[in-house]
N, C-alpha and C. Protein backbone atom coordinates (compact mmCIF):
# COMPACT_ATOMS: atom_id res chain seq x y z
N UNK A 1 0.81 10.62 -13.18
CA UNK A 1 -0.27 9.68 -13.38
C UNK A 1 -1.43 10.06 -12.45
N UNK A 2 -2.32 9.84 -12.95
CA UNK A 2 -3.84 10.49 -11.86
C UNK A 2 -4.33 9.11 -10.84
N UNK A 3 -4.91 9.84 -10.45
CA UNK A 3 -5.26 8.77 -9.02
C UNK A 3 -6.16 7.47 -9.59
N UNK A 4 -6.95 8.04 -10.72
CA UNK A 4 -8.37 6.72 -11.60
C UNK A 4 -6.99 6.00 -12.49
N UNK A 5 -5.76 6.58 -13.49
CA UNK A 5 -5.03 5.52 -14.06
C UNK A 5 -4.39 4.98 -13.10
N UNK A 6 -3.87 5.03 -11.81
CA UNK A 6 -3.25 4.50 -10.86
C UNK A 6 -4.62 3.44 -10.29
N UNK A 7 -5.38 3.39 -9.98
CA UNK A 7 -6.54 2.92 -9.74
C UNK A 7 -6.88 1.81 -10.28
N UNK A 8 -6.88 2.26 -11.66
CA UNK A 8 -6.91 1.07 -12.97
C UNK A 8 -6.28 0.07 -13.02
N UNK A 9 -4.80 0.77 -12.44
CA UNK A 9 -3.44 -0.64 -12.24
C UNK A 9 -3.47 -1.08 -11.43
N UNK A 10 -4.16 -0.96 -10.46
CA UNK A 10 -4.23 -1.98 -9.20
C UNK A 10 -5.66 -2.49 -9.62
N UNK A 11 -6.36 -2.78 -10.17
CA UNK A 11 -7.14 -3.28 -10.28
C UNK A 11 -7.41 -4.49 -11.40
N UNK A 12 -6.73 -3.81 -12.26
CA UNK A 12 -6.43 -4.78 -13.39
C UNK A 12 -5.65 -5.76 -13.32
N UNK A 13 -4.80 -5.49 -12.10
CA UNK A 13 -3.41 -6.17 -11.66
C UNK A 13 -4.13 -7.40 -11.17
N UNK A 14 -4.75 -6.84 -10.29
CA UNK A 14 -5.61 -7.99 -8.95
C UNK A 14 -6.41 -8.89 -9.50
N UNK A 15 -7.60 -8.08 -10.14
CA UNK A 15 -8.45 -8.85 -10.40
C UNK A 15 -8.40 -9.56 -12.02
N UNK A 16 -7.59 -9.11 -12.53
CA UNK A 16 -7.09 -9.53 -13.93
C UNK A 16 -8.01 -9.26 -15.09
N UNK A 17 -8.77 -8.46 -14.99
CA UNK A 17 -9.58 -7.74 -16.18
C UNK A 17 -8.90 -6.84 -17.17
N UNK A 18 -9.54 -6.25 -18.19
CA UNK A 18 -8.99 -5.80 -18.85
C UNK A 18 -9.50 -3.95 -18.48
N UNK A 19 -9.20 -2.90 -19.11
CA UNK A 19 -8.97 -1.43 -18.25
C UNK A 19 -10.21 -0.82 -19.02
N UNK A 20 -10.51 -1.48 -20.04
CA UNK A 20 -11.78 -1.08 -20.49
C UNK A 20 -13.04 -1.66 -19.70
N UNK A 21 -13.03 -2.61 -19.05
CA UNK A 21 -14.40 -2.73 -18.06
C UNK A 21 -14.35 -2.22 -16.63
N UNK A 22 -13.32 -0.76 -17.02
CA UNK A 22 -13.55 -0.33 -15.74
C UNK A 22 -13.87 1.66 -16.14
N UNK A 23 -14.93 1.07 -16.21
CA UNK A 23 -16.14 2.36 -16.70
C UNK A 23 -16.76 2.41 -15.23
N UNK A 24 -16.68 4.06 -15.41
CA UNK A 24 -17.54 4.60 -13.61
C UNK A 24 -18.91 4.09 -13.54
N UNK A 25 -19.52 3.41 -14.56
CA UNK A 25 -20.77 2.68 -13.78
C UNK A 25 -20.87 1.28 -13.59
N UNK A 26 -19.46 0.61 -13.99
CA UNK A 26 -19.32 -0.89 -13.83
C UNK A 26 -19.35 -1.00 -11.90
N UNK A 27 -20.07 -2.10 -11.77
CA UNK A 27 -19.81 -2.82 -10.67
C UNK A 27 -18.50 -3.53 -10.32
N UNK A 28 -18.42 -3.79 -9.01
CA UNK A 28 -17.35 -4.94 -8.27
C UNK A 28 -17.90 -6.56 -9.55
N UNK A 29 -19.29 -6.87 -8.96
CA UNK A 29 -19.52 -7.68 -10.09
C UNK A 29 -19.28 -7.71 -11.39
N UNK A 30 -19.36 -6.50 -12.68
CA UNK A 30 -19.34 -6.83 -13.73
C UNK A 30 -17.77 -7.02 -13.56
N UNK A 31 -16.89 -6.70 -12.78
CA UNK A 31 -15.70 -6.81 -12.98
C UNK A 31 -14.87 -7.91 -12.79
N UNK A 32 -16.33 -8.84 -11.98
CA UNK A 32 -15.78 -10.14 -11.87
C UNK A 32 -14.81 -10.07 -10.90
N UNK A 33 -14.78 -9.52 -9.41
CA UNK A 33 -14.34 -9.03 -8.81
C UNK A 33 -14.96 -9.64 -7.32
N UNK A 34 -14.12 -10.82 -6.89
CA UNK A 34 -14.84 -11.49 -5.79
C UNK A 34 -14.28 -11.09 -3.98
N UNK A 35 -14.57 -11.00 -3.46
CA UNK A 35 -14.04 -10.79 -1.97
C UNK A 35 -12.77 -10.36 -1.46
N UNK A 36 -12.10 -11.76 -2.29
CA UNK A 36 -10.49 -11.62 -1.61
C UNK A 36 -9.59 -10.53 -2.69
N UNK A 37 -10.35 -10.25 -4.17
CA UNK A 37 -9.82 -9.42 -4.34
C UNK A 37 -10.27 -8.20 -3.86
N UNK A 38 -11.66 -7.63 -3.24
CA UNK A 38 -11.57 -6.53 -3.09
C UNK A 38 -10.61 -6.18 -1.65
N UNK A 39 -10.63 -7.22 -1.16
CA UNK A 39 -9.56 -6.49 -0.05
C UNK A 39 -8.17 -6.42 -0.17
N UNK A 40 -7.98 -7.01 -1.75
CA UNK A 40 -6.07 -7.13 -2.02
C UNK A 40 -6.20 -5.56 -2.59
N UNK A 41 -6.89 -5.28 -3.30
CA UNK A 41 -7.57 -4.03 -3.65
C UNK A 41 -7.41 -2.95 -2.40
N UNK A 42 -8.43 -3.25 -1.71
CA UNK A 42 -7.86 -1.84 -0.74
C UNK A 42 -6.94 -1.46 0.21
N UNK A 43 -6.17 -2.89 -0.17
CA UNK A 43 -4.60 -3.30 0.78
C UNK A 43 -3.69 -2.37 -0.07
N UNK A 44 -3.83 -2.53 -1.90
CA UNK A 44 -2.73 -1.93 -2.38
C UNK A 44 -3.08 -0.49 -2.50
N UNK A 45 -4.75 0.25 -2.35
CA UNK A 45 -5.40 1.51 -2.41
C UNK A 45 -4.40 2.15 -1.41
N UNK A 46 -4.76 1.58 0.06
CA UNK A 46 -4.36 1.96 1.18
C UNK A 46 -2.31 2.10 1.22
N UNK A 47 -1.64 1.23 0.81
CA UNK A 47 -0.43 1.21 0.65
C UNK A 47 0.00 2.47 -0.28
N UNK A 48 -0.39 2.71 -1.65
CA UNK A 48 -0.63 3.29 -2.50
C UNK A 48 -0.27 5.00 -2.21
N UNK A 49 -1.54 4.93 -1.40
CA UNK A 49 -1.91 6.05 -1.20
C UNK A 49 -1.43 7.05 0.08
N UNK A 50 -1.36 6.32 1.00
CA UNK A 50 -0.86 6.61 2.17
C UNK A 50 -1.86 6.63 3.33
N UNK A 51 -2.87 6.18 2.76
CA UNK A 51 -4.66 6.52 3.18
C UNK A 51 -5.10 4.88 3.82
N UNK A 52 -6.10 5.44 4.98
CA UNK A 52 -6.90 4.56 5.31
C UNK A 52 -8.22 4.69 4.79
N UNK A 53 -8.85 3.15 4.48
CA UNK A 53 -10.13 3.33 4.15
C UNK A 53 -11.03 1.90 5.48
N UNK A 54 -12.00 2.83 5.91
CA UNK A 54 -12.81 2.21 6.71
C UNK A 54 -13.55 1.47 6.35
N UNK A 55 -13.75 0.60 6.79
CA UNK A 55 -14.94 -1.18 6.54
C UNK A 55 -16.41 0.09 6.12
N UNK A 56 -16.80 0.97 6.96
CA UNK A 56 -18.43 1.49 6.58
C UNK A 56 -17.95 1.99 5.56
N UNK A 57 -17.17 2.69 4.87
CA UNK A 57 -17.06 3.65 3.87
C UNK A 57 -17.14 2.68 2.45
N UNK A 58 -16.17 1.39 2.51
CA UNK A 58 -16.39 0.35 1.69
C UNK A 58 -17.53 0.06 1.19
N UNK A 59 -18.52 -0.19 2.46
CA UNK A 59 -19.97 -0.55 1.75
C UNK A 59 -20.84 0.52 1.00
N UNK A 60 -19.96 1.61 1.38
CA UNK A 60 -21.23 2.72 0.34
C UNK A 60 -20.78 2.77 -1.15
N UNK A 61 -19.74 2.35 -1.37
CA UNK A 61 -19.01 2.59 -3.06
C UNK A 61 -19.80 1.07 -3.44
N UNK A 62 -19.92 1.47 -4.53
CA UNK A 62 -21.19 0.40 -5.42
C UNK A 62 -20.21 0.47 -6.74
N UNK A 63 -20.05 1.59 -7.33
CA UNK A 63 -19.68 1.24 -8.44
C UNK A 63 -17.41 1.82 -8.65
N UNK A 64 -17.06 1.48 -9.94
CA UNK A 64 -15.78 1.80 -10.04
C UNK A 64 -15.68 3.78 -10.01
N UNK A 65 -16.96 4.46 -10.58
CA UNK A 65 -16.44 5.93 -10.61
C UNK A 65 -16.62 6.31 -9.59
N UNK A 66 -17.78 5.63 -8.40
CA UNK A 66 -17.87 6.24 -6.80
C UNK A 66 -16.60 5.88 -5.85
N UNK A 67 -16.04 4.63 -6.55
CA UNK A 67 -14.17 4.33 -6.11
C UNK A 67 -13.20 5.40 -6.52
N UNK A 68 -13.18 5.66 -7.56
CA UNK A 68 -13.02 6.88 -7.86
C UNK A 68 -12.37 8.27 -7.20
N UNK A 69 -13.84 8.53 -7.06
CA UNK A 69 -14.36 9.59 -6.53
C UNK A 69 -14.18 10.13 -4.75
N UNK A 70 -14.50 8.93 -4.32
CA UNK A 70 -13.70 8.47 -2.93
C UNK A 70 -11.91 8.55 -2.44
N UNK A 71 -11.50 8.04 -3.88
CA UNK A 71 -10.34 7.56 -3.35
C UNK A 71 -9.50 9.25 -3.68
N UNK A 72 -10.24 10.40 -4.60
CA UNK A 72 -9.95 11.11 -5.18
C UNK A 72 -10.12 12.15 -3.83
N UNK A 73 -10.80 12.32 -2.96
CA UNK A 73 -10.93 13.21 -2.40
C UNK A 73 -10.39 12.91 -1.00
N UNK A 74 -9.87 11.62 -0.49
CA UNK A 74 -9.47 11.23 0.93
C UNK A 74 -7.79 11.46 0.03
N UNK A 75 -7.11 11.24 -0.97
CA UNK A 75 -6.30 11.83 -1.30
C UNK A 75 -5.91 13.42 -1.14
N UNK A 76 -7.18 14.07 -1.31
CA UNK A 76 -6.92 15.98 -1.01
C UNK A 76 -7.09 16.35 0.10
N UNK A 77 -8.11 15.70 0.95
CA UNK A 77 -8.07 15.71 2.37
C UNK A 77 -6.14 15.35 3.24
N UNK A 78 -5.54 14.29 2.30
CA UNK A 78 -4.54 14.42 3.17
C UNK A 78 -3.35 15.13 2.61
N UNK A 79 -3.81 15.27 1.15
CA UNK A 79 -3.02 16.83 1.11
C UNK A 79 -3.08 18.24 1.33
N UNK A 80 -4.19 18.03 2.02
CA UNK A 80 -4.73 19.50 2.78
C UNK A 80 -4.41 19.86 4.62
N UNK A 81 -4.34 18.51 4.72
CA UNK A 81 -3.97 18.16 6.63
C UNK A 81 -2.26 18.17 6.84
């Protein structure tokens, strides 16, 4: 399974949307996606993954494909270390 369908299931899980409004230019907002889920969100990212994600790094992801994209490469970073 890839890191964006794994992604999808924790997200869909949490915030209870459906997997089609999670297009790389949807927002936290269009997703209807309020606070306490984004941090159940990067509780299960972080569990998930084996990865920490930092409070500054949070605020630069805006949309679901820059989550993505993020979560895609701190994944190769720690399979590279």
């Amino acid at each position: 399974m890839s890191v964006e369908e794994q992604l999808k299931g924790i997200v869909t899980r949490i915030v209870h949307c459906e997997p089609e409004v999670l297009t790389p230019d949807n927002t936290w907002k269009d997703m209807k996606a309020d606070s306490l889920d984004l941090v159940q969100i990067l509780v299960a990212v972080e569990d998930t993954f084996g990865i920490e994600i930092p409070d500054e790094d949070t605020e630069k992801i805006h949309n679901f494909g820059e989550f993505v994209a993020y979560i895609e490469r701190r994944v190769a970073e720690k399979a590279s270390a």
